[in-house]
PDB file of N, CA and C in Angstrom:
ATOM      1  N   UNK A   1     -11.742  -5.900 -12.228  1.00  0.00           N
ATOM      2  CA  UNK A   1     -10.675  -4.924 -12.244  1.00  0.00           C
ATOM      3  C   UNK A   1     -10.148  -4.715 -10.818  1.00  0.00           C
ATOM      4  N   UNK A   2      -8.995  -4.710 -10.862  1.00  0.00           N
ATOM      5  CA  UNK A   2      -7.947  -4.573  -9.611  1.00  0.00           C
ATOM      6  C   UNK A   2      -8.107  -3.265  -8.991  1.00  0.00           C
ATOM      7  N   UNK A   3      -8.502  -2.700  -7.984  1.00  0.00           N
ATOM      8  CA  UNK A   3      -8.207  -1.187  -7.293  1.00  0.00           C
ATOM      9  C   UNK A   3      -6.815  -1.006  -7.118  1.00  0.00           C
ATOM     10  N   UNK A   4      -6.535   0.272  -7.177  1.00  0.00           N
ATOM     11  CA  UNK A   4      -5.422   0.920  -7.140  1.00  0.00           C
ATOM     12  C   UNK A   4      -5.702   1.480  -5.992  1.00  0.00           C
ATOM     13  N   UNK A   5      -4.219   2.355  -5.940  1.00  0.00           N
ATOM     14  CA  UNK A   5      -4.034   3.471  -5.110  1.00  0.00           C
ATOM     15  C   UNK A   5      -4.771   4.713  -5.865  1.00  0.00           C
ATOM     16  N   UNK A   6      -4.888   5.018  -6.826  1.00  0.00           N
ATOM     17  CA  UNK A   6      -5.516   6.305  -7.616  1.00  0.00           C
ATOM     18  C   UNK A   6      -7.114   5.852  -7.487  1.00  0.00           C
ATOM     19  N   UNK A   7      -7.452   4.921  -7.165  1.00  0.00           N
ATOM     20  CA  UNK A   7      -8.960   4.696  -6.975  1.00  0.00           C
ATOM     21  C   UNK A   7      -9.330   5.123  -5.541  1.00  0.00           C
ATOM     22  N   UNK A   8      -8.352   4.576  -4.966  1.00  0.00           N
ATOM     23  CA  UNK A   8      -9.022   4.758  -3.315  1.00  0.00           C
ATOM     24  C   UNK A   8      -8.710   6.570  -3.312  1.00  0.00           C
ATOM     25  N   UNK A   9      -7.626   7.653  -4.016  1.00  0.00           N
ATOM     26  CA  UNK A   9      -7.617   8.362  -3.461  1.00  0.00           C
ATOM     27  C   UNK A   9      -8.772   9.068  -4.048  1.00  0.00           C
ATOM     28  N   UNK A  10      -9.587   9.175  -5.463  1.00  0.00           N
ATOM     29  CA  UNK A  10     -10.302   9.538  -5.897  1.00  0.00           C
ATOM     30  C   UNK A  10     -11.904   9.654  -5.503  1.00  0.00           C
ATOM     31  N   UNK A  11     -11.885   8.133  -4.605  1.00  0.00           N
ATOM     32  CA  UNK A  11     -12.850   8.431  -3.598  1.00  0.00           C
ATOM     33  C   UNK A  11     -13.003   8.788  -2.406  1.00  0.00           C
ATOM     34  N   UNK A  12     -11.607   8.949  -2.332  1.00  0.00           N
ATOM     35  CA  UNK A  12     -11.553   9.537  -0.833  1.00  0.00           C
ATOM     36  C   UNK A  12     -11.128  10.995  -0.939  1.00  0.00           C
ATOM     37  N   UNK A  13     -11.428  11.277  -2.102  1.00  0.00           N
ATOM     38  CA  UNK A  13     -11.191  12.936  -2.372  1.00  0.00           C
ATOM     39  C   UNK A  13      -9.596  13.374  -1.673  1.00  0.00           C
ATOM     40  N   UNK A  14      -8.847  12.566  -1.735  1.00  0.00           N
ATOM     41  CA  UNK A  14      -7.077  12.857  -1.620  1.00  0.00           C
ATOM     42  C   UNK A  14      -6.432  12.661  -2.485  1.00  0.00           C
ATOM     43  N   UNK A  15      -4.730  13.342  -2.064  1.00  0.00           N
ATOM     44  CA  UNK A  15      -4.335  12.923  -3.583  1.00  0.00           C
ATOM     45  C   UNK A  15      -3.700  11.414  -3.250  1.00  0.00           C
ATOM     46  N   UNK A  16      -3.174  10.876  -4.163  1.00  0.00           N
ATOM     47  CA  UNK A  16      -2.434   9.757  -4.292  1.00  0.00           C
ATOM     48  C   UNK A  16      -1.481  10.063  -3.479  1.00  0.00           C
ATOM     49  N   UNK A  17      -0.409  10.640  -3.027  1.00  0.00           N
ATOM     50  CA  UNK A  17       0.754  10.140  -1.967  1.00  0.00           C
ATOM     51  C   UNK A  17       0.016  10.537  -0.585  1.00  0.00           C
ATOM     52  N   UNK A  18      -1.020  10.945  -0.085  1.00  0.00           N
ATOM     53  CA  UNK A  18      -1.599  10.620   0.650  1.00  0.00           C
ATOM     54  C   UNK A  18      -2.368   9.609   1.218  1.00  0.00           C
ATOM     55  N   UNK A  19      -2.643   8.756   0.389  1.00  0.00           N
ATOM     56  CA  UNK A  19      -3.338   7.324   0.632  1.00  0.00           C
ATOM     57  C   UNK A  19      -2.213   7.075   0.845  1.00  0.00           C
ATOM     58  N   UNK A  20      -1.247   6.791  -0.022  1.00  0.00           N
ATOM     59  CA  UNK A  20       0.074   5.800   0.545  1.00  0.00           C
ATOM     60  C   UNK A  20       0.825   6.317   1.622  1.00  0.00           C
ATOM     61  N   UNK A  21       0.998   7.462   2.167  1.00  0.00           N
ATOM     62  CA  UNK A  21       1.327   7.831   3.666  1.00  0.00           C
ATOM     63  C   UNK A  21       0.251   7.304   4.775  1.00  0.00           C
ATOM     64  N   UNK A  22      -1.301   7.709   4.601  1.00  0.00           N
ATOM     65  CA  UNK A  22      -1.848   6.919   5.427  1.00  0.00           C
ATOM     66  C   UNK A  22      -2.055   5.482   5.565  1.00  0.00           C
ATOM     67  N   UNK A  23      -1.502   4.381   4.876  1.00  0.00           N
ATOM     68  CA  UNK A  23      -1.893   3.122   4.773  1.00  0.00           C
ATOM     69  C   UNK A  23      -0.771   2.741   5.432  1.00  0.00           C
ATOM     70  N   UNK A  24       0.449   4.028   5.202  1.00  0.00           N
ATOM     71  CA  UNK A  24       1.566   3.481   6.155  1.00  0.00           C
ATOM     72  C   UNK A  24       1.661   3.592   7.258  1.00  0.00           C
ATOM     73  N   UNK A  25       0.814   4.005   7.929  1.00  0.00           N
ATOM     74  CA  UNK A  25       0.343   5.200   9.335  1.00  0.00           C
ATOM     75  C   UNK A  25       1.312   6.215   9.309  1.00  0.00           C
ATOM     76  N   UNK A  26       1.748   7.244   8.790  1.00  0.00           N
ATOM     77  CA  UNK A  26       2.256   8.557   8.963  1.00  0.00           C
ATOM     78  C   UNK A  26       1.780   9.690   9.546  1.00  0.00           C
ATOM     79  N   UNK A  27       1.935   9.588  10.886  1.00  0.00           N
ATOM     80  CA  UNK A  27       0.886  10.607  12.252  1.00  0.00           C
ATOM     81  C   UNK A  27       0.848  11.708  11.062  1.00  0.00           C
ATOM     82  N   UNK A  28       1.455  12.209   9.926  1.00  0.00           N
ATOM     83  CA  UNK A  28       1.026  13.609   9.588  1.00  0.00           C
ATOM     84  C   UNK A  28      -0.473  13.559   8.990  1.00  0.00           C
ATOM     85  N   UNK A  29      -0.598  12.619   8.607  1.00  0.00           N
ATOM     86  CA  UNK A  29      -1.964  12.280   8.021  1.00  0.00           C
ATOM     87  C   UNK A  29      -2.813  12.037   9.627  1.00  0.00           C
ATOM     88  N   UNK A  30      -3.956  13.406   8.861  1.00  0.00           N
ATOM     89  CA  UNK A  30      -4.938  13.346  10.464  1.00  0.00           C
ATOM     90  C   UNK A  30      -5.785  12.387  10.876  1.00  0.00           C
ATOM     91  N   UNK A  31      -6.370  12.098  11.778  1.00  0.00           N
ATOM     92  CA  UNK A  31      -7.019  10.560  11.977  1.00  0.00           C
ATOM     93  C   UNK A  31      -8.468  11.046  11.021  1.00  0.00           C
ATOM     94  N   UNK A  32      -9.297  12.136  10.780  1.00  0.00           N
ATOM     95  CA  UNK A  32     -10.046  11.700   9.557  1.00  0.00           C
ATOM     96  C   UNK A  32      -9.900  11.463   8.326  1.00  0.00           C
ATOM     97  N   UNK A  33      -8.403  11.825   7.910  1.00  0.00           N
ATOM     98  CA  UNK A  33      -8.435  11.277   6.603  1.00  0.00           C
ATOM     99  C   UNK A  33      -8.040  10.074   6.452  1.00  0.00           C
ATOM    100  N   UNK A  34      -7.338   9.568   7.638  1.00  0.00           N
ATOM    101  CA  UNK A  34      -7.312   8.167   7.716  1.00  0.00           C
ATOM    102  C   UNK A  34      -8.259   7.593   7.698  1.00  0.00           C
ATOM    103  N   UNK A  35      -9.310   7.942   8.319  1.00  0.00           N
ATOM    104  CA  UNK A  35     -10.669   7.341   8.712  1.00  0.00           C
ATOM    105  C   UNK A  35     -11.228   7.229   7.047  1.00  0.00           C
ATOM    106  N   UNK A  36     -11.141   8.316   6.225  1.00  0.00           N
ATOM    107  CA  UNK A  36     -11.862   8.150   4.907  1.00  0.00           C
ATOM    108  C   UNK A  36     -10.977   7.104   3.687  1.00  0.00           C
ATOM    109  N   UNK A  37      -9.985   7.199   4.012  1.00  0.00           N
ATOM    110  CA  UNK A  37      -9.041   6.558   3.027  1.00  0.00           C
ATOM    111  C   UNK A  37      -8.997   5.229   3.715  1.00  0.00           C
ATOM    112  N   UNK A  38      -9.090   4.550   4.961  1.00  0.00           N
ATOM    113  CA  UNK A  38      -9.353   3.132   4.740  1.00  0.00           C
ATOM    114  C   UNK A  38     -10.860   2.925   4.530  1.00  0.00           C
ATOM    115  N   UNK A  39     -11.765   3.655   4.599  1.00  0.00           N
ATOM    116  CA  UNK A  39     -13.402   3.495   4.437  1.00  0.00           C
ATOM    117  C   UNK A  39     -13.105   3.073   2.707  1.00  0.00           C
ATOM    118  N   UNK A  40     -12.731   3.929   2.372  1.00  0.00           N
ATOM    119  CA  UNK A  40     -12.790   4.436   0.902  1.00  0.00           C
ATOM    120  C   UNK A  40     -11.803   3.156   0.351  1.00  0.00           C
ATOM    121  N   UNK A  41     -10.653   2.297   1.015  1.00  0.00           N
ATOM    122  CA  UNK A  41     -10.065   1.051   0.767  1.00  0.00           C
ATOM    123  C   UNK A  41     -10.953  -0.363   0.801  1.00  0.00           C
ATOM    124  N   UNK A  42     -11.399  -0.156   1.642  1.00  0.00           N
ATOM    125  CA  UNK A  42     -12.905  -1.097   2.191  1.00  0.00           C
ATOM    126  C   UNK A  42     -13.743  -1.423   0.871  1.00  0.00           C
ATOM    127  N   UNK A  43     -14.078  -0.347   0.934  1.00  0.00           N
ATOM    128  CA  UNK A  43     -15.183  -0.027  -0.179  1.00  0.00           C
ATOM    129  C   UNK A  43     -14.719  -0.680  -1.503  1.00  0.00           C
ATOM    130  N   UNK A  44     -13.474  -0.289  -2.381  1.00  0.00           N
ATOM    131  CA  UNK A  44     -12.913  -0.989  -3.514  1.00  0.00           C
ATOM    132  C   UNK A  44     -12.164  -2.186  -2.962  1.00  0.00           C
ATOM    133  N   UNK A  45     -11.871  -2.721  -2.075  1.00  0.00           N
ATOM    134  CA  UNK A  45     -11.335  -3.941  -1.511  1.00  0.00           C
ATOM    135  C   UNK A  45     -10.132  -4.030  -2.242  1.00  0.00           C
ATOM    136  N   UNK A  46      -9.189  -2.717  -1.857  1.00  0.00           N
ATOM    137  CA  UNK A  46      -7.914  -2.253  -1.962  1.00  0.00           C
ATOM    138  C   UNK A  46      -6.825  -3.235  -1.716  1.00  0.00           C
ATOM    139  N   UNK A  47      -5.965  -3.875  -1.898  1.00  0.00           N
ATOM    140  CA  UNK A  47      -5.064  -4.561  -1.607  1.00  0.00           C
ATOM    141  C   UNK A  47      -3.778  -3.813  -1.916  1.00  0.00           C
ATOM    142  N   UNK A  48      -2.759  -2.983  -1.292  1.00  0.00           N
ATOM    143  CA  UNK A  48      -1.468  -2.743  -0.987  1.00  0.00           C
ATOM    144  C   UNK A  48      -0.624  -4.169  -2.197  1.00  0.00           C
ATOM    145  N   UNK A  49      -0.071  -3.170  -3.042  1.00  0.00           N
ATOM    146  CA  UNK A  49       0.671  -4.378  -4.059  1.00  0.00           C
ATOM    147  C   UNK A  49       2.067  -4.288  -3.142  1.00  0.00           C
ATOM    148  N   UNK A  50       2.665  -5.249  -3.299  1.00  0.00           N
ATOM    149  CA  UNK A  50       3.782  -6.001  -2.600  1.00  0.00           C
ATOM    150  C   UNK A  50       5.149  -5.383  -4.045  1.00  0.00           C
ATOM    151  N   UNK A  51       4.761  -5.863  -4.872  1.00  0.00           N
ATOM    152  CA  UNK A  51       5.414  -5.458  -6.077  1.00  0.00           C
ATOM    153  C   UNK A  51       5.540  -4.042  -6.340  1.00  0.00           C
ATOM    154  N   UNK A  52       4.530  -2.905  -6.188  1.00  0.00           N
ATOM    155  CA  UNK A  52       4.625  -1.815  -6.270  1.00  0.00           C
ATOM    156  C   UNK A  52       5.609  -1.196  -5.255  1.00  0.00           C
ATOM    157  N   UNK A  53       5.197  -1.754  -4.091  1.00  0.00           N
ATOM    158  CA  UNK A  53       5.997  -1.194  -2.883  1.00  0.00           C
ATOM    159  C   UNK A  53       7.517  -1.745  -2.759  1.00  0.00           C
ATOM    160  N   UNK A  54       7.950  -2.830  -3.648  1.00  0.00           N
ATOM    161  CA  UNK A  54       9.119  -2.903  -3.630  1.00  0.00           C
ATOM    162  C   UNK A  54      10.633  -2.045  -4.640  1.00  0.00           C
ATOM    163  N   UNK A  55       9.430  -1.685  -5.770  1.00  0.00           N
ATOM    164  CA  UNK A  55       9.909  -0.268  -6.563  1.00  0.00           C
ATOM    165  C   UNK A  55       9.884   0.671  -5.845  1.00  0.00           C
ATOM    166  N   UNK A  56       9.310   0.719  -5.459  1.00  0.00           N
ATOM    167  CA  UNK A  56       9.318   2.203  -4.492  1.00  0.00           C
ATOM    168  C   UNK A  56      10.537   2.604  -3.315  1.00  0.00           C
ATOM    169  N   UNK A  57      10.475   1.287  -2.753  1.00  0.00           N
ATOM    170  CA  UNK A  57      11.886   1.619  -1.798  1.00  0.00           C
ATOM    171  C   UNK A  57      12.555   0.647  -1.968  1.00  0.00           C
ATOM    172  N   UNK A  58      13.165   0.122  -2.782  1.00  0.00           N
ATOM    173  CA  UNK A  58      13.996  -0.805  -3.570  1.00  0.00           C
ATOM    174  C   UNK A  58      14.551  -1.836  -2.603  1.00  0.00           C
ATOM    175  N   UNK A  59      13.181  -2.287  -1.966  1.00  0.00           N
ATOM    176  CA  UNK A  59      13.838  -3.488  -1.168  1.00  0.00           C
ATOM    177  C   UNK A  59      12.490  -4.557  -0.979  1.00  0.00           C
ATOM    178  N   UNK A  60      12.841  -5.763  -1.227  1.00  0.00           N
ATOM    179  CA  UNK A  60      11.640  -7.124  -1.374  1.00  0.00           C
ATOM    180  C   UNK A  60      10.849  -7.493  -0.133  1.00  0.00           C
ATOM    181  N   UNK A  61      11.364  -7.086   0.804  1.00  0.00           N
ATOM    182  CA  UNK A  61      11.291  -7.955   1.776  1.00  0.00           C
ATOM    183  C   UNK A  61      11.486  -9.582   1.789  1.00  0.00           C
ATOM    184  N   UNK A  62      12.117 -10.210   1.101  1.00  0.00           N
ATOM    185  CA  UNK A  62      12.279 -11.353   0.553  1.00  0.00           C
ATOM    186  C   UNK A  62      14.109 -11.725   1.100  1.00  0.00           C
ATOM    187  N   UNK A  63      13.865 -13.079   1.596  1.00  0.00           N
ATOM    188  CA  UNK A  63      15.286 -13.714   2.264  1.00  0.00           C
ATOM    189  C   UNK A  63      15.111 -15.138   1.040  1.00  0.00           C
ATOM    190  N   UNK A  64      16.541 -15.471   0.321  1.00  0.00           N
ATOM    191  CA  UNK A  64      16.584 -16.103  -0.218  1.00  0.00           C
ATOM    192  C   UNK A  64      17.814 -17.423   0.632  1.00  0.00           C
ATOM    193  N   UNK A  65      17.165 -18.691   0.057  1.00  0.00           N
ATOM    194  CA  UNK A  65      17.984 -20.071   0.603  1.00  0.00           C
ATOM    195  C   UNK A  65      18.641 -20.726  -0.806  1.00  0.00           C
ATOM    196  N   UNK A  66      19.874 -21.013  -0.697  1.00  0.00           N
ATOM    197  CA  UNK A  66      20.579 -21.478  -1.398  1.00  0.00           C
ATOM    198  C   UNK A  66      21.239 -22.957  -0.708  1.00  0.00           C
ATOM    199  N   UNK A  67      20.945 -24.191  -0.985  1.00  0.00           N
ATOM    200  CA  UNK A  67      21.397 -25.409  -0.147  1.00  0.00           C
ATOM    201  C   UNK A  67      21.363 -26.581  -1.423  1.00  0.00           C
ATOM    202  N   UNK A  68      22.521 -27.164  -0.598  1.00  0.00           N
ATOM    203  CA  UNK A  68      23.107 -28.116  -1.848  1.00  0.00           C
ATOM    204  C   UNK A  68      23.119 -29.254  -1.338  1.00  0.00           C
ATOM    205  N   UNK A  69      21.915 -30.096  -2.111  1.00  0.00           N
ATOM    206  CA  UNK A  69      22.099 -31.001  -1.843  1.00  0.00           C
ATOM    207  C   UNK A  69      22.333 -32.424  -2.428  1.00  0.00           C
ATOM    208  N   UNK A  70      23.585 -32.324  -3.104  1.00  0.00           N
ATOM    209  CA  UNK A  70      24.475 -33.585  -3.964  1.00  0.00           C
ATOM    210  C   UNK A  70      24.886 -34.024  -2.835  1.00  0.00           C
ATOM    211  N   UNK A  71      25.352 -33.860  -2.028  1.00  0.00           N
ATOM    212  CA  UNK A  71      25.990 -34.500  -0.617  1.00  0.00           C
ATOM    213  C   UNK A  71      25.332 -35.636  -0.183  1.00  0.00           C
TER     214      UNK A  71
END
């Protein structure tokens, strides 16, 4: 089973948009709860979805190539 974000915050006793502010480094998040929420990422061997985060702020990070080559 895949870890989530609701796993890491559950063991890191935070809520969910707090893990995802600290994974983004957001100075408002204090350096111990940072400290527990990547411990607590460690621990379930958390991986940041690429896909989730592109719903979220509606952008891929993805550059697309279009090249023709009948020539």
């Amino acid at each position: 089973m895949v870890a989530t974000s609701r796993d890491v915050a559950r063991l890191a006793g935070v809520a969910r948009p707090t893990v995802s502010a600290a994974l983004r480094g957001d100075p408002r998040v204090t350096v111990e709860t940072r400290r527990r929420i990547a411990d607590a990422a460690a621990a379930l061997s958390y991986v940041p979805s690429q896909m989730g985060r592109s719903l979220s702020t509606q952008a891929t990070q993805r550059v697309a190539m279009v090249a023709d080559l009948a020539n």
